[in-house]
PDB file of N, CA and C in Angstrom:
ATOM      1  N   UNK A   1     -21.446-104.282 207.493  1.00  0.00           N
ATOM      2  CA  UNK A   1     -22.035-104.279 206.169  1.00  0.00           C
ATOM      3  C   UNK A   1     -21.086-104.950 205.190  1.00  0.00           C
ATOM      4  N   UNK A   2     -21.746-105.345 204.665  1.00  0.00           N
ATOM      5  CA  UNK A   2     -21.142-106.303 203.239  1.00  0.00           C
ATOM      6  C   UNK A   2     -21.211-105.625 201.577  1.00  0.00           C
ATOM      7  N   UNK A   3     -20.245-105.838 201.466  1.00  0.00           N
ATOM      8  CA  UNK A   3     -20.570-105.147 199.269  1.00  0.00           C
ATOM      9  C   UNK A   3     -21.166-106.162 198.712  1.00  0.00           C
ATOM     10  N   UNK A   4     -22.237-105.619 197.364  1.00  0.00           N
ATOM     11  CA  UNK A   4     -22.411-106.608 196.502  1.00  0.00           C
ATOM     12  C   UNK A   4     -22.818-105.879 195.527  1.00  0.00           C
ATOM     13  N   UNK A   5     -22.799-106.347 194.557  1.00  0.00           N
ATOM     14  CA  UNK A   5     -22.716-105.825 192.799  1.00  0.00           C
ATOM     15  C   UNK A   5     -24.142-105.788 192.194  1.00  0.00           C
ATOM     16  N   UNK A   6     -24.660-104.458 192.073  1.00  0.00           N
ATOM     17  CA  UNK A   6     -26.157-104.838 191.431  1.00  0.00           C
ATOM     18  C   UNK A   6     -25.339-104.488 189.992  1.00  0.00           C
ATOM     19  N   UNK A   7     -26.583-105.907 189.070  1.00  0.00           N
ATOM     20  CA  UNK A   7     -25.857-104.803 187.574  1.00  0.00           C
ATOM     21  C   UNK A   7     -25.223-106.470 187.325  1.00  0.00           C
ATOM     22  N   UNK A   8     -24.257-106.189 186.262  1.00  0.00           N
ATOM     23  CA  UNK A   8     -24.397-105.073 185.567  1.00  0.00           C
ATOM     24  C   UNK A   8     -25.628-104.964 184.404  1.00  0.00           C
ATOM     25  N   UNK A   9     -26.042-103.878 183.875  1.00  0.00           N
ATOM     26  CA  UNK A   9     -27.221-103.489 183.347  1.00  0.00           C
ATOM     27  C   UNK A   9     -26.883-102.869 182.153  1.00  0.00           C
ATOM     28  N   UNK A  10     -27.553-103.105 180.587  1.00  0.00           N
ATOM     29  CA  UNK A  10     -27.663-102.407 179.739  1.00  0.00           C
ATOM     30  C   UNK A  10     -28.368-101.385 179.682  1.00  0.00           C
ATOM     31  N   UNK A  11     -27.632 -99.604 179.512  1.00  0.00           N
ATOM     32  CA  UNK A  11     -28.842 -98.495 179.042  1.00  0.00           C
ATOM     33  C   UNK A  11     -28.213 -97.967 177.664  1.00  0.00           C
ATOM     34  N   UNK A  12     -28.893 -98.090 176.573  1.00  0.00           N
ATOM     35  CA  UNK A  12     -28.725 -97.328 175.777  1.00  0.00           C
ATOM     36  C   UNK A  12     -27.521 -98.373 175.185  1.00  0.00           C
ATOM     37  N   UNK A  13     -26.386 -97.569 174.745  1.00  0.00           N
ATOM     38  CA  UNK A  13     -24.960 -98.570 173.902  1.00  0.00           C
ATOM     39  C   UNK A  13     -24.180 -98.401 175.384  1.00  0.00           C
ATOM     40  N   UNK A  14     -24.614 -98.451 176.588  1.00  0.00           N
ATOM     41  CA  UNK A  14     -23.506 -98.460 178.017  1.00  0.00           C
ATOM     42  C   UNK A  14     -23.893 -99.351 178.759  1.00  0.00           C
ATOM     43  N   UNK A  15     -22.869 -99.734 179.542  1.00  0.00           N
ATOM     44  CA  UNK A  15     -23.170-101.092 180.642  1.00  0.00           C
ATOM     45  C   UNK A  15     -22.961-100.077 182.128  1.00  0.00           C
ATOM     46  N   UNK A  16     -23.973-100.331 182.710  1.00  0.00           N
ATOM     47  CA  UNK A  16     -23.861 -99.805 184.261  1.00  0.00           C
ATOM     48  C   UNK A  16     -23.699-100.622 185.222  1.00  0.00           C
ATOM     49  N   UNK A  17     -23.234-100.552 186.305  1.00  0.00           N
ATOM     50  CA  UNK A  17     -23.234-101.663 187.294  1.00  0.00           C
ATOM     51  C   UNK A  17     -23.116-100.831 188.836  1.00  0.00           C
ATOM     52  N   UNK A  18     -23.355-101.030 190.143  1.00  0.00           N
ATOM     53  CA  UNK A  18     -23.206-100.306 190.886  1.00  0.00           C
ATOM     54  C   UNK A  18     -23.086-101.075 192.091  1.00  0.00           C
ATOM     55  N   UNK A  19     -21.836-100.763 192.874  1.00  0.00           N
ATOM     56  CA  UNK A  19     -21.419-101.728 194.317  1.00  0.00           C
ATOM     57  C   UNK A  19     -22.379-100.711 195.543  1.00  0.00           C
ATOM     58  N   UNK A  20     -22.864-101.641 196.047  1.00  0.00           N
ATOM     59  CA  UNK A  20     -24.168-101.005 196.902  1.00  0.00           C
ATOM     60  C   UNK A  20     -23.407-102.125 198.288  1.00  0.00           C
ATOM     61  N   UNK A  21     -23.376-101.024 199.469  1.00  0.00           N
ATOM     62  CA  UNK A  21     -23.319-101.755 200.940  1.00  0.00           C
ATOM     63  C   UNK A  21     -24.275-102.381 201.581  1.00  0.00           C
ATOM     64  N   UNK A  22     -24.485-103.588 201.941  1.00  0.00           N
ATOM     65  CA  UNK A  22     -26.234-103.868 202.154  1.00  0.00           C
ATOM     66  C   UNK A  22     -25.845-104.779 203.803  1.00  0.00           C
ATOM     67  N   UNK A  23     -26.680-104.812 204.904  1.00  0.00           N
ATOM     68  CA  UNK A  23     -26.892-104.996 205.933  1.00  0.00           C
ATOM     69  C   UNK A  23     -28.309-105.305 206.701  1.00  0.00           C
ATOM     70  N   UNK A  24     -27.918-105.529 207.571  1.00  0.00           N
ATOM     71  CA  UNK A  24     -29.518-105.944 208.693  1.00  0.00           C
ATOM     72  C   UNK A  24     -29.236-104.804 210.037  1.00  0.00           C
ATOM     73  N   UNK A  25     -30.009-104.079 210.007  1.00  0.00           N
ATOM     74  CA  UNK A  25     -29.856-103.615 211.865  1.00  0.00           C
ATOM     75  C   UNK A  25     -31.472-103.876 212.294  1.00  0.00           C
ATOM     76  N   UNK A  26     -30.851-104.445 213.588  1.00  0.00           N
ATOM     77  CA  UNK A  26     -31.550-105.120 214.176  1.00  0.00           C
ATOM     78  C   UNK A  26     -32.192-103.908 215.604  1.00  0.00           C
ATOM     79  N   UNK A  27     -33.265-104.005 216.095  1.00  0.00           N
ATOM     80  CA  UNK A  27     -33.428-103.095 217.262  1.00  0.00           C
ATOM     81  C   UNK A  27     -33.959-103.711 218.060  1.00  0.00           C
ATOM     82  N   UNK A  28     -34.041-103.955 219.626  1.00  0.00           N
ATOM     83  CA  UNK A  28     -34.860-103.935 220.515  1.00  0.00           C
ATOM     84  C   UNK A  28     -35.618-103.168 220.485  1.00  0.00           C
ATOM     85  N   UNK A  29     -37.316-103.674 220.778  1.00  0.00           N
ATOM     86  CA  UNK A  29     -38.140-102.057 221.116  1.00  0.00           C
ATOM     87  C   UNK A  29     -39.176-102.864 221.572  1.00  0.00           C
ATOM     88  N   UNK A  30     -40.024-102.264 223.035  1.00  0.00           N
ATOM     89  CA  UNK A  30     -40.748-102.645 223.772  1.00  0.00           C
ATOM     90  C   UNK A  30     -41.492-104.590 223.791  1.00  0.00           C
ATOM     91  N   UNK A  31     -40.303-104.690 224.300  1.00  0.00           N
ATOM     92  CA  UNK A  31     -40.144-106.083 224.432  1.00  0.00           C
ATOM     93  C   UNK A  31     -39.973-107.307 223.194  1.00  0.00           C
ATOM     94  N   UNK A  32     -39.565-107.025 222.231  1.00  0.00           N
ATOM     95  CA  UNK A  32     -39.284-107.830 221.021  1.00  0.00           C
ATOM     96  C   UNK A  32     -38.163-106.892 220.249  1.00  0.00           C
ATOM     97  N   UNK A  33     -38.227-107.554 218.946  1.00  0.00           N
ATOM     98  CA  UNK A  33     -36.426-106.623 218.078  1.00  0.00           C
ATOM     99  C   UNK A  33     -38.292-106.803 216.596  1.00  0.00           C
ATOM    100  N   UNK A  34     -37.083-105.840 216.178  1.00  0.00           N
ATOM    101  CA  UNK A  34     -37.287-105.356 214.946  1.00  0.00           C
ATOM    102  C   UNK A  34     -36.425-105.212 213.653  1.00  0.00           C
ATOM    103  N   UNK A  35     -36.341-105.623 212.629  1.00  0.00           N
ATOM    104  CA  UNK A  35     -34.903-105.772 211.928  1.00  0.00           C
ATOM    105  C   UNK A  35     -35.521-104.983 210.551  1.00  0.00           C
ATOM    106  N   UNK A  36     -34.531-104.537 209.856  1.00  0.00           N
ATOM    107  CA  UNK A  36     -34.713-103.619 208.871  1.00  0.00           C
ATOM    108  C   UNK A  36     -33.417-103.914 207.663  1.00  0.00           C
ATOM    109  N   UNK A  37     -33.921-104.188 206.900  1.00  0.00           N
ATOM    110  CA  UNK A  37     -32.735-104.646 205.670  1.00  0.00           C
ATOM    111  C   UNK A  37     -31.992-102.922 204.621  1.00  0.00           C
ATOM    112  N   UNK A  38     -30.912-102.819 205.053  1.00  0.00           N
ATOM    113  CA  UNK A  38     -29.979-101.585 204.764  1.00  0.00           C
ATOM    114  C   UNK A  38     -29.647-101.617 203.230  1.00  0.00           C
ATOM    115  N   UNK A  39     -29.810-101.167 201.909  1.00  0.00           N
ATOM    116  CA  UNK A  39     -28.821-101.139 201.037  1.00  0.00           C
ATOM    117  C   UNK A  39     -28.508 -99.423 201.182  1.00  0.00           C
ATOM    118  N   UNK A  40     -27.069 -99.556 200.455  1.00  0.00           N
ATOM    119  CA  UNK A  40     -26.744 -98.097 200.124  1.00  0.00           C
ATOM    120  C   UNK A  40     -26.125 -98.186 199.464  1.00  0.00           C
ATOM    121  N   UNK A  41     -26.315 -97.091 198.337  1.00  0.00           N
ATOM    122  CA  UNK A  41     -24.853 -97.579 197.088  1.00  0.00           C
ATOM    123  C   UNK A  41     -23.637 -96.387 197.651  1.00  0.00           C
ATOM    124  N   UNK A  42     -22.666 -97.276 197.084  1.00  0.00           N
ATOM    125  CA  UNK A  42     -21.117 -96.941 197.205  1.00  0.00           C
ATOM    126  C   UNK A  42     -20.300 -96.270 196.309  1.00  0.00           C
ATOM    127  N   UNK A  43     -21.115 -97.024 195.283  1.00  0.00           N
ATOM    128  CA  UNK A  43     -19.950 -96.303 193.504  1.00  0.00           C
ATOM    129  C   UNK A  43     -20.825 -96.740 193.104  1.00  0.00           C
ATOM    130  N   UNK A  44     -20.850 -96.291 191.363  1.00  0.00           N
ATOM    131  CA  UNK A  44     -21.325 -96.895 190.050  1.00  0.00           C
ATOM    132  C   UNK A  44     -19.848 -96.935 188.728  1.00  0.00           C
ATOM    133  N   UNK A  45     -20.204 -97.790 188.019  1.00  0.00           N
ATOM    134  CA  UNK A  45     -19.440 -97.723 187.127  1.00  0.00           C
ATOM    135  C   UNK A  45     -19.948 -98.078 185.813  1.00  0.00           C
ATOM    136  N   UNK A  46     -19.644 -96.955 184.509  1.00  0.00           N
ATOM    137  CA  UNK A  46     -19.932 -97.212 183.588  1.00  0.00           C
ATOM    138  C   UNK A  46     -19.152 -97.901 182.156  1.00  0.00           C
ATOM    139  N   UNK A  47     -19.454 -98.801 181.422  1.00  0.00           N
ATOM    140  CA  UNK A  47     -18.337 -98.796 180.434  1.00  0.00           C
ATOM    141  C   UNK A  47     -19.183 -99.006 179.390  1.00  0.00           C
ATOM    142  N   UNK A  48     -18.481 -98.333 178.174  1.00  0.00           N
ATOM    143  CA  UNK A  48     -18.811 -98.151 176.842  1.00  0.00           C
ATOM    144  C   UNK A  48     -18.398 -98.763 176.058  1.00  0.00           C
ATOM    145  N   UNK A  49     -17.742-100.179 176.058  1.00  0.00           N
ATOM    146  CA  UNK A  49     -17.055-101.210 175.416  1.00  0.00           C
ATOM    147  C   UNK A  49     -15.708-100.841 175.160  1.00  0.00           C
ATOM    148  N   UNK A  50     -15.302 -99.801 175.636  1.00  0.00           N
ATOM    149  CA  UNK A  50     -13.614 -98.967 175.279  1.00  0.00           C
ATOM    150  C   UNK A  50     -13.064 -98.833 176.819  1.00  0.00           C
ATOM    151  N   UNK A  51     -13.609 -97.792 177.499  1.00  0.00           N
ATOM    152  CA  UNK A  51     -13.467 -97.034 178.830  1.00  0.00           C
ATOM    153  C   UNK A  51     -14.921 -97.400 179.819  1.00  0.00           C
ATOM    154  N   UNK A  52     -13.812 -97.751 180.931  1.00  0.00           N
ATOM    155  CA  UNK A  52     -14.621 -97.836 182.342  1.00  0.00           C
ATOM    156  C   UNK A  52     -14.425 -96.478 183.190  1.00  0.00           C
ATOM    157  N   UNK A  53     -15.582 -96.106 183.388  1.00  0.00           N
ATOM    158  CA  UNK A  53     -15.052 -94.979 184.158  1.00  0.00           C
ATOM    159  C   UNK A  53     -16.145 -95.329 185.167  1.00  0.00           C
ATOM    160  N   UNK A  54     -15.253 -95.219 186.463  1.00  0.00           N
ATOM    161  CA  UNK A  54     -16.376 -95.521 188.000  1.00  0.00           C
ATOM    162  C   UNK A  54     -16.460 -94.191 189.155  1.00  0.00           C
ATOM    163  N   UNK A  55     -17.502 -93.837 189.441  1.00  0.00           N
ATOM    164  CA  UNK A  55     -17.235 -92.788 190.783  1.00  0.00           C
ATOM    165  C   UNK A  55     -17.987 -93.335 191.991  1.00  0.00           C
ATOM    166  N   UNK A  56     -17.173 -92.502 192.693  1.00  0.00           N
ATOM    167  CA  UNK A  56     -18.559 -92.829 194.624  1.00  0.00           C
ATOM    168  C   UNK A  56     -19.580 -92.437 194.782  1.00  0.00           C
ATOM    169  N   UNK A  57     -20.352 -92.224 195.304  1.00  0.00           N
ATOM    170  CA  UNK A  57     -21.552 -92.374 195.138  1.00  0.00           C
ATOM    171  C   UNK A  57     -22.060 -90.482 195.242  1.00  0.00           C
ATOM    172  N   UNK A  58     -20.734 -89.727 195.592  1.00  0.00           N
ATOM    173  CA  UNK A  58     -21.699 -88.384 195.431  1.00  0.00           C
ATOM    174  C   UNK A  58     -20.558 -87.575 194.244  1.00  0.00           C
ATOM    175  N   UNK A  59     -20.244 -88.809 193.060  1.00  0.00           N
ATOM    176  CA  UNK A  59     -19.679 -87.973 191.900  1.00  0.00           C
ATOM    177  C   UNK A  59     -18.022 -88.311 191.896  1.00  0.00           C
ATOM    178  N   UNK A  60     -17.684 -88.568 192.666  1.00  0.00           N
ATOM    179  CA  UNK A  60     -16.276 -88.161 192.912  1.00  0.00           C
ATOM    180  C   UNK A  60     -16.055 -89.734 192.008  1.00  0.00           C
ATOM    181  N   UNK A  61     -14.796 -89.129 190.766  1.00  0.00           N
ATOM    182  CA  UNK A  61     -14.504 -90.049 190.229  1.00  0.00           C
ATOM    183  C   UNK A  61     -13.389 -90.834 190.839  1.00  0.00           C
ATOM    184  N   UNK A  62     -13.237 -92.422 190.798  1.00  0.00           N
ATOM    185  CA  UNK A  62     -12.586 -93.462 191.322  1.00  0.00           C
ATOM    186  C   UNK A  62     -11.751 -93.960 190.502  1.00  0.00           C
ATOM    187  N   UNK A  63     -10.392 -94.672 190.819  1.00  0.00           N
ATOM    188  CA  UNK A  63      -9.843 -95.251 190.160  1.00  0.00           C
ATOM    189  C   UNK A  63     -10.643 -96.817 189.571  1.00  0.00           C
ATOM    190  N   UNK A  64     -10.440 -97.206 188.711  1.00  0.00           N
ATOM    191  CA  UNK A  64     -10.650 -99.131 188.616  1.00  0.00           C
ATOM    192  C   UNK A  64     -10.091 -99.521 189.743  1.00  0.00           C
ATOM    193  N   UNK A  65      -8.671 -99.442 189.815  1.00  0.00           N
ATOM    194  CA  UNK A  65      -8.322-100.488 191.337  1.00  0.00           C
ATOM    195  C   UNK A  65      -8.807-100.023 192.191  1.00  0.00           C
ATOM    196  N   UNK A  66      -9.755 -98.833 193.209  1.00  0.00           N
ATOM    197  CA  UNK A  66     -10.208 -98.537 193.698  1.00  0.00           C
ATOM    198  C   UNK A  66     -11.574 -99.344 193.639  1.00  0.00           C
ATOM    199  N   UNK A  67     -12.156 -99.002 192.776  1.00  0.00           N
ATOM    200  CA  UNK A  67     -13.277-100.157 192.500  1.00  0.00           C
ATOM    201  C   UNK A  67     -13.446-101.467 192.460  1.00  0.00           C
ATOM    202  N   UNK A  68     -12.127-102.100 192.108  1.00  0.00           N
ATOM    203  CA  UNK A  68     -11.841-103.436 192.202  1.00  0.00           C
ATOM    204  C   UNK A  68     -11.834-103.833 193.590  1.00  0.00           C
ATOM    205  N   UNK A  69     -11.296-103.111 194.820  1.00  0.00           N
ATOM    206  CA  UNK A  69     -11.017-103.352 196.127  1.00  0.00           C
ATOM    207  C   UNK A  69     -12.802-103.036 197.014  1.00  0.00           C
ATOM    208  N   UNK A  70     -13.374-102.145 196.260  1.00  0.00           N
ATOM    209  CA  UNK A  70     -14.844-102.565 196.799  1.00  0.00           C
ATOM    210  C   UNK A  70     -15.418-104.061 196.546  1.00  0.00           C
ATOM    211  N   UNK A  71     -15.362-104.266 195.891  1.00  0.00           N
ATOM    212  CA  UNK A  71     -16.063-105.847 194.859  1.00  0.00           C
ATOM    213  C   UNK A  71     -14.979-106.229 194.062  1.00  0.00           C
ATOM    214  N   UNK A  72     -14.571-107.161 194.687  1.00  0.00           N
ATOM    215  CA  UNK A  72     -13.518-107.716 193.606  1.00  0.00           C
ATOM    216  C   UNK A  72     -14.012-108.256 192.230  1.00  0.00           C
ATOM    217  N   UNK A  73     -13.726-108.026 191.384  1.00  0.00           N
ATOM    218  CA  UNK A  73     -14.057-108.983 190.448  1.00  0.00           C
ATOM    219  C   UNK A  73     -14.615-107.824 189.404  1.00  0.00           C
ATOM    220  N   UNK A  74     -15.356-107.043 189.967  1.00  0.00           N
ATOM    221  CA  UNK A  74     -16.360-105.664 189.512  1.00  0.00           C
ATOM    222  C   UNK A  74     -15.825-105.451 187.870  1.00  0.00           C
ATOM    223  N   UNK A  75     -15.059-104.684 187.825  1.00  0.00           N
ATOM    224  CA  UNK A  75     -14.271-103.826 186.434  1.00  0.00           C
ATOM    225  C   UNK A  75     -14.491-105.060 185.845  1.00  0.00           C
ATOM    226  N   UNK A  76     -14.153-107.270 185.785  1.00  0.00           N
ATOM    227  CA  UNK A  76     -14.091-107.859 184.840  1.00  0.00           C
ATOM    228  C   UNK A  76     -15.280-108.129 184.526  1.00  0.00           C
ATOM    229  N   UNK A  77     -16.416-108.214 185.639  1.00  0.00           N
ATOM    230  CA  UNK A  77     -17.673-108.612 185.567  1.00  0.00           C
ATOM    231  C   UNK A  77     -18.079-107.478 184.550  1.00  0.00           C
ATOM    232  N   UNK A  78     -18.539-106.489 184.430  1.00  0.00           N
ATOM    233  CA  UNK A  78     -18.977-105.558 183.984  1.00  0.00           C
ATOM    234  C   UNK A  78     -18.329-105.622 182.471  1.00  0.00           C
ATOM    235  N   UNK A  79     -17.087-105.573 182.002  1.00  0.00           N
ATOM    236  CA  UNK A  79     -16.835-105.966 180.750  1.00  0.00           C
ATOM    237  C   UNK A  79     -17.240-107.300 180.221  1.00  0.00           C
ATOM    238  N   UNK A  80     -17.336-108.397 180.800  1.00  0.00           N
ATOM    239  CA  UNK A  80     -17.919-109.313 180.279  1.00  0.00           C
ATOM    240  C   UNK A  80     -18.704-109.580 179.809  1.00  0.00           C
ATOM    241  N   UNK A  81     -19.968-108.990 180.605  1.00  0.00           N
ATOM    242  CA  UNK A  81     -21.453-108.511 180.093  1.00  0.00           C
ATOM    243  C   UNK A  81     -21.319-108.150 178.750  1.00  0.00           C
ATOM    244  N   UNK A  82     -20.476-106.958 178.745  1.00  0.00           N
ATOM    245  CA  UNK A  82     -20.412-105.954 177.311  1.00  0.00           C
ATOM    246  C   UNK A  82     -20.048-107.146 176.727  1.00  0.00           C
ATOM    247  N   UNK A  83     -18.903-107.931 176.604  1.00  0.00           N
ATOM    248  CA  UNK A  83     -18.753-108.581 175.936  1.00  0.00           C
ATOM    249  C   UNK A  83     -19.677-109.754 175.461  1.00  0.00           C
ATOM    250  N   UNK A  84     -20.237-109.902 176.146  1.00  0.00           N
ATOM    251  CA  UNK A  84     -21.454-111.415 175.947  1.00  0.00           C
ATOM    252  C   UNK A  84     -22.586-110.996 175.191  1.00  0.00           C
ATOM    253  N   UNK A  85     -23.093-109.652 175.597  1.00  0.00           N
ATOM    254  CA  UNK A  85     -23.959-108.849 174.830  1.00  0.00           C
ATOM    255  C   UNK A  85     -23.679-108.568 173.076  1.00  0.00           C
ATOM    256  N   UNK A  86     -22.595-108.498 172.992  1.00  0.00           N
ATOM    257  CA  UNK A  86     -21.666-108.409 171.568  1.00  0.00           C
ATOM    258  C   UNK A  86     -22.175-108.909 170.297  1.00  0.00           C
TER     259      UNK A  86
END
């Protein structure tokens, strides 16, 4: 499985964004395959134009560099938005 960044998204005065694991499994089954497209989210992260605060996906809060090492780029992408939105 591979990361990728849905988001980031305006709600309200907050920017959301969320690193979701996404994949193909593939099956054999009575003589042909069958393939099925996987997402699952990983973390979300919110920022309020001040503070980013990101957790995993059942609450548990994350560092930024933690989040950064899912999706690189994540924590600048997500402020940028805020910022472009401005």
């Amino acid at each position: 499985m591979s990361h990728v960044l849905e988001g980031p998204r305006r709600v309200g005065c907050v920017w959301i964004c969320a690193v979701v694991a996404t994949g193909v499994q593939v099956v054999a089954r009575n003589g042909g395959y069958r393939g099925v497209g996987v997402k699952t989210p990983v973390a979300v992260a919110v920022f309020d134009g001040k503070t980013l605060l990101a957790f995993e996906k059942d609450g548990t809060p994350m560092s930024e560099t933690a989040l950064d090492g899912l999706y690189p780029g994540s924590p600048a992408r997500l402020r940028a938005a805020a910022v472009a939105s401005a």
